[in-house]
Protein backbone atom coordinates (compact mmCIF):
# COMPACT_ATOMS: atom_id res chain seq x y z
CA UNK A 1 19.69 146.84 165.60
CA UNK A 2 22.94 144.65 165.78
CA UNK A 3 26.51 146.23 164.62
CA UNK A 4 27.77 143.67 161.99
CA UNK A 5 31.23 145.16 161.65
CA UNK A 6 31.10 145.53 157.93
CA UNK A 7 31.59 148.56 155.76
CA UNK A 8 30.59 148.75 152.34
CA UNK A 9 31.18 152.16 150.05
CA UNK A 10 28.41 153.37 147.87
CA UNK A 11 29.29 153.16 144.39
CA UNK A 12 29.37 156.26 141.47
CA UNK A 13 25.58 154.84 140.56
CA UNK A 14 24.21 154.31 144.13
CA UNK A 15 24.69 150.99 145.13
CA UNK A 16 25.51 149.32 147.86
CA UNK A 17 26.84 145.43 148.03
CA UNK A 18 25.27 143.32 150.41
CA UNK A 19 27.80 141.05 151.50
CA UNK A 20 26.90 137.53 150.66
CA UNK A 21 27.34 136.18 154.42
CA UNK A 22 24.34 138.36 155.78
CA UNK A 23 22.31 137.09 151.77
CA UNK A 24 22.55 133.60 152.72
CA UNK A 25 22.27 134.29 157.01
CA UNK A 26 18.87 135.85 155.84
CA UNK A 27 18.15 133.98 153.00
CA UNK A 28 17.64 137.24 150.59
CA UNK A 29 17.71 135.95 146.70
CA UNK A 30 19.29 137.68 143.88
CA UNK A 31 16.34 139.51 141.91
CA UNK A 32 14.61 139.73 145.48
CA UNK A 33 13.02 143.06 146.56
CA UNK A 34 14.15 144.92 149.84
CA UNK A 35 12.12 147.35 151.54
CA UNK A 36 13.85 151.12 152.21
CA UNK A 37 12.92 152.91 155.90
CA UNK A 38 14.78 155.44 157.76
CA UNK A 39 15.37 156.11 161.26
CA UNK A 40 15.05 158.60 163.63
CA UNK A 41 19.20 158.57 164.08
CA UNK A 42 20.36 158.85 160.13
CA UNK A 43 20.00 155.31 159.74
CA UNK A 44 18.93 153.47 157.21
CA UNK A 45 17.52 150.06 157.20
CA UNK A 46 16.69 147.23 154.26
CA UNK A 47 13.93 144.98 154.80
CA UNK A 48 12.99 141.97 152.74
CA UNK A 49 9.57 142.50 151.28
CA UNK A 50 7.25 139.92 150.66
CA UNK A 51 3.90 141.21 148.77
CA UNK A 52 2.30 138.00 150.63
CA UNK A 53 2.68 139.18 153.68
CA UNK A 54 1.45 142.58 153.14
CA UNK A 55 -1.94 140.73 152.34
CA UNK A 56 -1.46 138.50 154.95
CA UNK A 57 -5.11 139.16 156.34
CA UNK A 58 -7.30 138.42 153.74
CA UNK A 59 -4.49 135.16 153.20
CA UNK A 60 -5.88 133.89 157.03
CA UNK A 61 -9.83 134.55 155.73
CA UNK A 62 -9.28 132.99 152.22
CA UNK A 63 -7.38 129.81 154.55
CA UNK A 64 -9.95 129.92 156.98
CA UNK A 65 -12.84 129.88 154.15
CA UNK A 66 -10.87 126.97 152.84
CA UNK A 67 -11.12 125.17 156.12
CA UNK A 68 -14.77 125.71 156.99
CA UNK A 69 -15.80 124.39 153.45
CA UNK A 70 -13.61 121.52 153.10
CA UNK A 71 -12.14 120.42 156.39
CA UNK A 72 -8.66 120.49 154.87
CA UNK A 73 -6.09 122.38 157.13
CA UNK A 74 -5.00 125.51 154.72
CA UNK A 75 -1.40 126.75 154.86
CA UNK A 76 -0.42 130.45 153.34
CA UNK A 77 3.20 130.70 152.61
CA UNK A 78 5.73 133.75 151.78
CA UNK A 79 9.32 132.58 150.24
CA UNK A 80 10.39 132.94 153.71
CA UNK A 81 7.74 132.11 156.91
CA UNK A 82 4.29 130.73 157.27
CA UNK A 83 2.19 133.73 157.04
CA UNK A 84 -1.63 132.07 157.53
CA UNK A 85 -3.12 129.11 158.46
CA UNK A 86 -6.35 128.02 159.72
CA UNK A 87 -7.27 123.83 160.35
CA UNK A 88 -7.52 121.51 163.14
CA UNK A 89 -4.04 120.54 162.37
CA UNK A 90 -2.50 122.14 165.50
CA UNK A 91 1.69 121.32 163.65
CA UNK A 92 1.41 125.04 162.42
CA UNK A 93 1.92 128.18 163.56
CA UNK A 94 2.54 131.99 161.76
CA UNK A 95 5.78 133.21 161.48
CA UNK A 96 7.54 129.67 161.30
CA UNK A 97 10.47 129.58 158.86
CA UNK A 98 9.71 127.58 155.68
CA UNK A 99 11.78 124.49 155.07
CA UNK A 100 14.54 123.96 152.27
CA UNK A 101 12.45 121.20 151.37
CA UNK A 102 9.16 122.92 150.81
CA UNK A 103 11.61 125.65 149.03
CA UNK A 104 13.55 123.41 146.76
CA UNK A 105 9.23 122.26 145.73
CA UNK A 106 8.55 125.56 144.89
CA UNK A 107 11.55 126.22 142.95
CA UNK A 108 10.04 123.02 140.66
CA UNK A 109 7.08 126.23 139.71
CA UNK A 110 4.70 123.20 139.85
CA UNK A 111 1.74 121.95 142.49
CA UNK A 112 2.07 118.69 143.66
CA UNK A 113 0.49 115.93 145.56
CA UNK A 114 2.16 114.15 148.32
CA UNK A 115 0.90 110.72 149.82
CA UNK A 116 1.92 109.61 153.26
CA UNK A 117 5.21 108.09 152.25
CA UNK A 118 6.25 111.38 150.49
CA UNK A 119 5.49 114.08 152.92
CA UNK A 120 7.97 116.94 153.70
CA UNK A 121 8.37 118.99 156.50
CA UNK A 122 6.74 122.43 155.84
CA UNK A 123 8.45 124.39 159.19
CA UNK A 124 10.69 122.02 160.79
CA UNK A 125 7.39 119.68 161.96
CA UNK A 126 7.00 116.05 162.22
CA UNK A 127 4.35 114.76 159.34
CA UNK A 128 4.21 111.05 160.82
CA UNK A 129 0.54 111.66 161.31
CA UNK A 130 -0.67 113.32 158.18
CA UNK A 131 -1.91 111.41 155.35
CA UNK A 132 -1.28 113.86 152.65
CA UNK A 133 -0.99 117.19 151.32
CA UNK A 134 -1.41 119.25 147.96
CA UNK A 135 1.36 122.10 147.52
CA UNK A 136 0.70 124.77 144.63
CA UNK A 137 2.99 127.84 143.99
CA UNK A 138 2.01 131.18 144.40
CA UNK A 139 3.08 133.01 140.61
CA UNK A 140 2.71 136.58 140.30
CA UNK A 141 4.87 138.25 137.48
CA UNK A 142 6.45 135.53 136.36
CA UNK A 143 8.33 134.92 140.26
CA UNK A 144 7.24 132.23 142.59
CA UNK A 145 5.90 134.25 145.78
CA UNK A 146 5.00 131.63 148.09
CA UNK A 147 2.39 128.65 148.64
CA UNK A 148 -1.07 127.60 149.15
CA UNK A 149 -0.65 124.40 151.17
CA UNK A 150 -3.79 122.11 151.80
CA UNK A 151 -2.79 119.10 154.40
CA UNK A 152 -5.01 116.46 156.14
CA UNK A 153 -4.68 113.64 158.18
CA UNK A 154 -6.52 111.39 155.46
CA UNK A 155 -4.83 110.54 152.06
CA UNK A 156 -5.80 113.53 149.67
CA UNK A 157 -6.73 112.96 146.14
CA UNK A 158 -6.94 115.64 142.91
CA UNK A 159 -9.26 117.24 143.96
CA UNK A 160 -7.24 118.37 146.90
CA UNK A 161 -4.94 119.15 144.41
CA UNK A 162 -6.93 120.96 141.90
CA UNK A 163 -7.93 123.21 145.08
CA UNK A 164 -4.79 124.39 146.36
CA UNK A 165 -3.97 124.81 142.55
CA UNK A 166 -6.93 127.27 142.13
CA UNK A 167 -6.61 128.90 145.57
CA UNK A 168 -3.17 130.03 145.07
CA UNK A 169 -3.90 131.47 141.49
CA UNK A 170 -6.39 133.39 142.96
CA UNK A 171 -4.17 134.77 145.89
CA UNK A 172 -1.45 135.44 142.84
CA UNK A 173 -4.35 137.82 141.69
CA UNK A 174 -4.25 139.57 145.19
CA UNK A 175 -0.89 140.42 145.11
């Protein structure tokens, strides 16, 4: 645990303000849901909670099932990190942070197609070599969750699409 220096007062209902420094440092949302745990030594700690990750092992075998039928390299996303993947596409790896530009997609609520020319960086990577990818939101309750990302080094078409479109509705039943 790392001292921050900052002391915040508990107000007559409860709450606490989170100052917005450490919101954006950690990229925490308004409306966003924090975790509550306790410690051992009176403290008590606030953790971002992301209902994707709590499911994040059925999320690698519903990626990998992906994969073994199709061949397309399957990408499970929370709001904030990669959370399963399974392809020969060897760019990817759990726990990297998502990209603004795969967030600012998401915030569109809408799956989309990108062709070579168009790709964006999931996690920081380099997509020279990929020939396309299919990007659907994850809804649950009205709130955009994560992704289901389908990417492959050949141009991908609607179906592709339609896929990662029906994959992440499913997963948005999951959670």
């Amino acid at each position: 645990m790392r001292a921050t220096g900052i002391v915040r007062r508990i107000d007559e209902l409860g709450r606490v303000v989170i100052p917005k420094e450490i919101r954006r440092t950690m990229r925490i949302r308004e409306g966003e849901e924090l975790e509550v745990f306790t410690g051992d030594d009176d403290s008590l700690i606030l953790k971002k909670y992301s209902a994707v990750k709590e499911f994040s092992n059925f999320a690698a075998e519903y990626a990998s099932s992906v994969y073994l039928s199709t061949g397309y390299t399957t990408l499970v996303f929370d709001m904030d990190n990669l959370v399963a993947v399974s392809g020969d596409i060897k760019l990817y790896k759990t726990g990297a942070a998502i990209s603004y530009k795969l967030e600012k997609v998401l915030e569109e609520r809408k799956p989309v197609l990108l062709s070579a020319r168009e790709l964006i960086s999931l996690c920081g990577e380099d997509v020279s070599g990929l020939g396309g990818m299919a990007i659907a939101p994850i809804i649950s309750a009205g709130d955009v969750m994560g992704a289901l990302v389908v990417v492959s080094a050949k141009e991908l078409g609607d179906v592709a699409l339609k896929l990662a479109t029906i994959g992440a509705s499913f997963l948005s039943t999951q959670l």
